[in-house]
Protein backbone atom coordinates (compact mmCIF):
# COMPACT_ATOMS: atom_id res chain seq x y z
CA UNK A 1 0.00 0.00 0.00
CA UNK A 2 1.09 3.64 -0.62
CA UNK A 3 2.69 5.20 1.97
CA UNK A 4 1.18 8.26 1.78
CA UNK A 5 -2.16 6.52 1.55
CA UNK A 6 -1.27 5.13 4.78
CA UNK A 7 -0.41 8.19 6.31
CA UNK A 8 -3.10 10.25 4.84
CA UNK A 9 -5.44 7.95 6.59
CA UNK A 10 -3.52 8.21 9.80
CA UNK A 11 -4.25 12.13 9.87
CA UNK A 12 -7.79 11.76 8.88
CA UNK A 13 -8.01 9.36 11.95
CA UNK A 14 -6.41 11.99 14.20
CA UNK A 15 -8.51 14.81 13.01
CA UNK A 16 -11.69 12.92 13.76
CA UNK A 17 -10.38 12.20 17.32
CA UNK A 18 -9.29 15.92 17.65
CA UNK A 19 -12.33 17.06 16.74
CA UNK A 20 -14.32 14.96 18.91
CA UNK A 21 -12.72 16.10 22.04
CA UNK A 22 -12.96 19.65 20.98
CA UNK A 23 -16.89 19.42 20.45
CA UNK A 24 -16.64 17.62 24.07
CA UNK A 25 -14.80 20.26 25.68
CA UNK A 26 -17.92 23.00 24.07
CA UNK A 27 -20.10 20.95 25.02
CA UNK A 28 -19.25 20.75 28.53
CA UNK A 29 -18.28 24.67 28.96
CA UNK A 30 -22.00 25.01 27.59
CA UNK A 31 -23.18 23.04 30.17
CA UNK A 32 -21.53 24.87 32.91
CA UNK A 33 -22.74 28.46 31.60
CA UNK A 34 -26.08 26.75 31.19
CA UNK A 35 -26.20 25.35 34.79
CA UNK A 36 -24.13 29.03 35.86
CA UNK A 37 -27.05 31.05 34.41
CA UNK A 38 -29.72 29.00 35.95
CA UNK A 39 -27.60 29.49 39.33
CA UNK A 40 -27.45 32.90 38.90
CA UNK A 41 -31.09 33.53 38.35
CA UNK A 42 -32.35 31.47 41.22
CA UNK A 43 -30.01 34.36 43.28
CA UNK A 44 -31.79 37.14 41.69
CA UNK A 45 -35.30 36.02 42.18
CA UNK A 46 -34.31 34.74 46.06
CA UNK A 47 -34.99 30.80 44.98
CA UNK A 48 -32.54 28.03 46.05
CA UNK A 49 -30.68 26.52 43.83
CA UNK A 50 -29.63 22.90 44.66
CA UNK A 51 -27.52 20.72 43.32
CA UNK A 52 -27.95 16.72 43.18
CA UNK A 53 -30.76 17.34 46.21
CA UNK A 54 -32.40 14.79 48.32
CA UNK A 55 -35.62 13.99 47.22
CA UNK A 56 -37.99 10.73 46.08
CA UNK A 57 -38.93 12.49 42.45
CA UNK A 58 -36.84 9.58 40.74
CA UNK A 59 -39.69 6.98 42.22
CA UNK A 60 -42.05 8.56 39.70
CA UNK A 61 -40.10 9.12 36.58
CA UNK A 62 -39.09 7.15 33.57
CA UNK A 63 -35.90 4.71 34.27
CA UNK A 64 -36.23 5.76 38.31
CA UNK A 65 -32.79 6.04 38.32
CA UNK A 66 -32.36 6.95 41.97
CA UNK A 67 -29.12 9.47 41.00
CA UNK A 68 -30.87 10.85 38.36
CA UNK A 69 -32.21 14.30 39.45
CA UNK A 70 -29.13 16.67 38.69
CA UNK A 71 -30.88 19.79 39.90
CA UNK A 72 -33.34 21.61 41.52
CA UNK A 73 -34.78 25.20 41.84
CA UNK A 74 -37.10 26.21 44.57
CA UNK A 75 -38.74 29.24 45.65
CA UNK A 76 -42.19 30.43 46.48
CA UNK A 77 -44.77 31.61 43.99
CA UNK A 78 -48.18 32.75 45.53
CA UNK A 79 -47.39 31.52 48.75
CA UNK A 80 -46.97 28.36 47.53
CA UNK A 81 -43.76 26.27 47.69
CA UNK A 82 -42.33 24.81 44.12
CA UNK A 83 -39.72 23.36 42.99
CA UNK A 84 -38.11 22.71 39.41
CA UNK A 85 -35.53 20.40 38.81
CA UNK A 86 -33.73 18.14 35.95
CA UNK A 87 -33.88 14.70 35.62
CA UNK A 88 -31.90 12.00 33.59
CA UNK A 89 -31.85 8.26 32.89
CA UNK A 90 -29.75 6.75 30.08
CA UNK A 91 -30.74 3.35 27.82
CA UNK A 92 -28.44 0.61 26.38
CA UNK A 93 -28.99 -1.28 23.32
CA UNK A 94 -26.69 -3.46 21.36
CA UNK A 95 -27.29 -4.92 17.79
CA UNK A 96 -26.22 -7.72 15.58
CA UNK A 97 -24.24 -6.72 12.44
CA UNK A 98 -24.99 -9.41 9.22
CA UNK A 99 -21.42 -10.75 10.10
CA UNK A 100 -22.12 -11.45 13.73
CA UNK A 101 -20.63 -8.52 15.33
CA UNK A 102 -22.32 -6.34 17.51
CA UNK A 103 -22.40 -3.30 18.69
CA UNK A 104 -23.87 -1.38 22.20
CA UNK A 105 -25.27 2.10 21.87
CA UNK A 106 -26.66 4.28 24.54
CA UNK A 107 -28.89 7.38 25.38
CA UNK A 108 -29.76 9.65 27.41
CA UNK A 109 -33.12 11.09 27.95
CA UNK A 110 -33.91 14.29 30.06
CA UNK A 111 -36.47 15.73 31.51
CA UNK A 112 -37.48 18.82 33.36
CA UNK A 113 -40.07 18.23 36.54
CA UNK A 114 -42.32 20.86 38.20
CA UNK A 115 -43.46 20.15 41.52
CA UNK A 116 -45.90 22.35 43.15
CA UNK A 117 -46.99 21.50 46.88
CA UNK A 118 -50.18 20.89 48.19
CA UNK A 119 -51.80 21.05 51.29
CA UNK A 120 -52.58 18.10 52.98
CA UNK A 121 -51.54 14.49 52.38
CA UNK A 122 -53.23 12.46 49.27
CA UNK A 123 -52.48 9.07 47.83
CA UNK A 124 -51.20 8.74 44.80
CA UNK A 125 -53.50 10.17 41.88
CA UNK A 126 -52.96 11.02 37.96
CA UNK A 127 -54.09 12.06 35.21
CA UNK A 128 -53.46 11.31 31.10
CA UNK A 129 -54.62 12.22 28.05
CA UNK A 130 -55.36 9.07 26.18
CA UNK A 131 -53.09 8.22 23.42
CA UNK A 132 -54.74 5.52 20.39
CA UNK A 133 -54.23 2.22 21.94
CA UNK A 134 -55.59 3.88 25.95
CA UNK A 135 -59.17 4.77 23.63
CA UNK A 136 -58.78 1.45 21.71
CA UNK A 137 -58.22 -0.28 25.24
CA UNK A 138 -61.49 1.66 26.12
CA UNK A 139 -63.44 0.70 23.39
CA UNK A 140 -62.76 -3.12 23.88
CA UNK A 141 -62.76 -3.27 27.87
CA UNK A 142 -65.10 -0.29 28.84
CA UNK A 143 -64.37 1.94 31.96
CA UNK A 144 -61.91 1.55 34.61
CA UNK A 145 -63.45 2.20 38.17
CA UNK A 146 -61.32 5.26 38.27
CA UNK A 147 -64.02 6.92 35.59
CA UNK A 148 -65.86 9.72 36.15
CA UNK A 149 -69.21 9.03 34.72
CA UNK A 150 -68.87 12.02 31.99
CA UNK A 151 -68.07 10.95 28.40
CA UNK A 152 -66.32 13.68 27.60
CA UNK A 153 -63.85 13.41 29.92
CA UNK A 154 -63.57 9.93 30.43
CA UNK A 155 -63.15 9.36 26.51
CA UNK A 156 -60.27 11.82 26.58
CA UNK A 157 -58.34 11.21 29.70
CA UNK A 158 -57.33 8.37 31.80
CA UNK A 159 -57.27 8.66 35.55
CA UNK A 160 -55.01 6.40 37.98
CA UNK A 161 -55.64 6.48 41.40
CA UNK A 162 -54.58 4.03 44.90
CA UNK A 163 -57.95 4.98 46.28
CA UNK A 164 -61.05 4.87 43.20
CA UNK A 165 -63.33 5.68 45.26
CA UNK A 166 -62.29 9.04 46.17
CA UNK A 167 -61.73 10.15 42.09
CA UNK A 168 -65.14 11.59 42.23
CA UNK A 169 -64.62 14.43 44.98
CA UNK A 170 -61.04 15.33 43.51
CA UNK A 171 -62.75 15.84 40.39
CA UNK A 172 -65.08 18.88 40.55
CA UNK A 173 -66.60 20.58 37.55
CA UNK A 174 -63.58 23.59 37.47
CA UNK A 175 -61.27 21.02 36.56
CA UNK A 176 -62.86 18.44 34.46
CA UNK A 177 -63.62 21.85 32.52
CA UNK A 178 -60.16 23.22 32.66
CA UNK A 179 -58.99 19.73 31.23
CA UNK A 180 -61.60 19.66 28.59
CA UNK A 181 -60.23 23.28 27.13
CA UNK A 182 -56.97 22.13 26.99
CA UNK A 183 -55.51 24.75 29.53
CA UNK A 184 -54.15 21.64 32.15
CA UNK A 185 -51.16 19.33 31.44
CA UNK A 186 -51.13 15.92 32.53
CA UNK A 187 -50.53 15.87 36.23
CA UNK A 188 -49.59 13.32 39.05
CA UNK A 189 -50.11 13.79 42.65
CA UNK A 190 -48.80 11.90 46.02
CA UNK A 191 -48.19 12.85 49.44
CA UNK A 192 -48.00 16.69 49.23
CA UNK A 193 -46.08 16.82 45.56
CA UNK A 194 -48.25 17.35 42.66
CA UNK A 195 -45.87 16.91 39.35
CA UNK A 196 -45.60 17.31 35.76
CA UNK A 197 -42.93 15.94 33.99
CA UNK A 198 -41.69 17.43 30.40
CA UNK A 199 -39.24 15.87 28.16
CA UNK A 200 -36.08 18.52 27.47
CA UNK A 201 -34.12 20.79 29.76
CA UNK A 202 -34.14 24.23 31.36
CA UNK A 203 -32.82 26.88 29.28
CA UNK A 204 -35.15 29.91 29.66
CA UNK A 205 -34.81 31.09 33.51
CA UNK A 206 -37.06 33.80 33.16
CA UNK A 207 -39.76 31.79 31.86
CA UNK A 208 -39.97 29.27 34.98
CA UNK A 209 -42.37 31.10 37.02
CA UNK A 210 -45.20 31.16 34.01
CA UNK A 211 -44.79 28.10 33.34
CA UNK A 212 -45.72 26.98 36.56
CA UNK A 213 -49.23 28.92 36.17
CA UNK A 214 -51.33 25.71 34.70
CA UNK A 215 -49.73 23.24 37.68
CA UNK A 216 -50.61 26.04 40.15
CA UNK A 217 -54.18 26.10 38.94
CA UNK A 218 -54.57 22.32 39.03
CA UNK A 219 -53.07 22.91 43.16
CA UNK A 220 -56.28 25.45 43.86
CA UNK A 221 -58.68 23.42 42.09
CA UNK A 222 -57.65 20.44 43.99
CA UNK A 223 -57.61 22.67 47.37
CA UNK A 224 -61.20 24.39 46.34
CA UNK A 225 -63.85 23.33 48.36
CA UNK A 226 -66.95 21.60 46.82
């Protein structure tokens, strides 16, 4: 083989590995000013900013990976205690080449949680908007004992709950309606932490208290008296 074949090769090989750990090295200086930015804005505003904090979020996320919750940001909005934080969990897969080699791949999928506290202490409680096979499921089984009686709702969203029987009294009319128009996210509640969880990662600081605002009117709803 030509030498210089041989060595052009050997540069394109080292450029690749060059550039690799130069992307890394961005990509981890991003990550800092990213996480610096968030720091400094929880400062500003008089929130706490926490890293790696104690708490039992990972027991209700995707993966629970128990190490997974990187960060959190908590302050007071309303005179209400909440809390935003970032959780990870990372997948493996490996795959068969034609020639019986194989290969392992992984990723890493993040999330950002909002937790908004609640008065009280309430067993564990959801609420999902049905994807196809939750209606077909539906369809083919009827009802769960979790339903509320009104088709509307019930043929839209799919409540969970350790404790059916008290769906009904959670449930007023505010906030089957406030579902219904779309204005609610999907929601879980247990103990005093009622949670939505969002694929992606905190990048706007100044957005976090609005975005709260729909998970903070689920929290009065729930609180209303009936």
């Amino acid at each position: 083989m030509d030498s210089s074949l041989i060595v052009a090769g050997i540069a394109c090989v080292g450029a690749v590995f060059v550039l690799v750990i130069i992307l890394a090295v961005i990509g981890r200086r991003r990550e800092r000013q990213r996480r610096e930015l968030l720091e400094v804005w929880a400062v500003r505003n008089r929130w706490q900013y926490v890293p790696r904090p104690p708490n039992e979020w990972w027991r209700r996320l995707p993966g629970r990976n128990s190490r997974g919750v990187a960060l959190a940001l908590s302050g007071q909005l309303g005179g209400r205690p909440v809390s935003v934080g970032e959780y990870s969990y990372t997948t493996t897969s490996t795959t068969s080449g034609a020639d019986g080699t194989t290969s392992t791949s992984s990723q890493t999928h993040h999330f950002v949680v909002w937790v908004v506290r609640v008065r009280g202490s309430w067993p564990a409680l959801s609420v999902h908007r049905r994807g196809a096979m939750s209606r077909f499921g539906r369809t083919l089984f009827g009802d769960r004992a979790t339903a509320l009686g009104h088709e509307a709702f019930d043929s839209a969203f799919r409540i969970s709950a350790d404790r059916p029987e008290m769906v009904r009294t959670v449930f007023g009319q505010a906030l089957v309606a406030e579902h219904l128009a779309g204005r609610l996210p999907d929601w879980s509640l247990r103990g005093d932490e009622l949670m939505v969880v969002e694929s992606g990662r905190l990048t706007e600081p100044d957005a976090i208290p609005a975005r709260f605002g729909p998970l903070v009117r689920v929290a009065d709803l729930l609180e209303a008296p009936r």
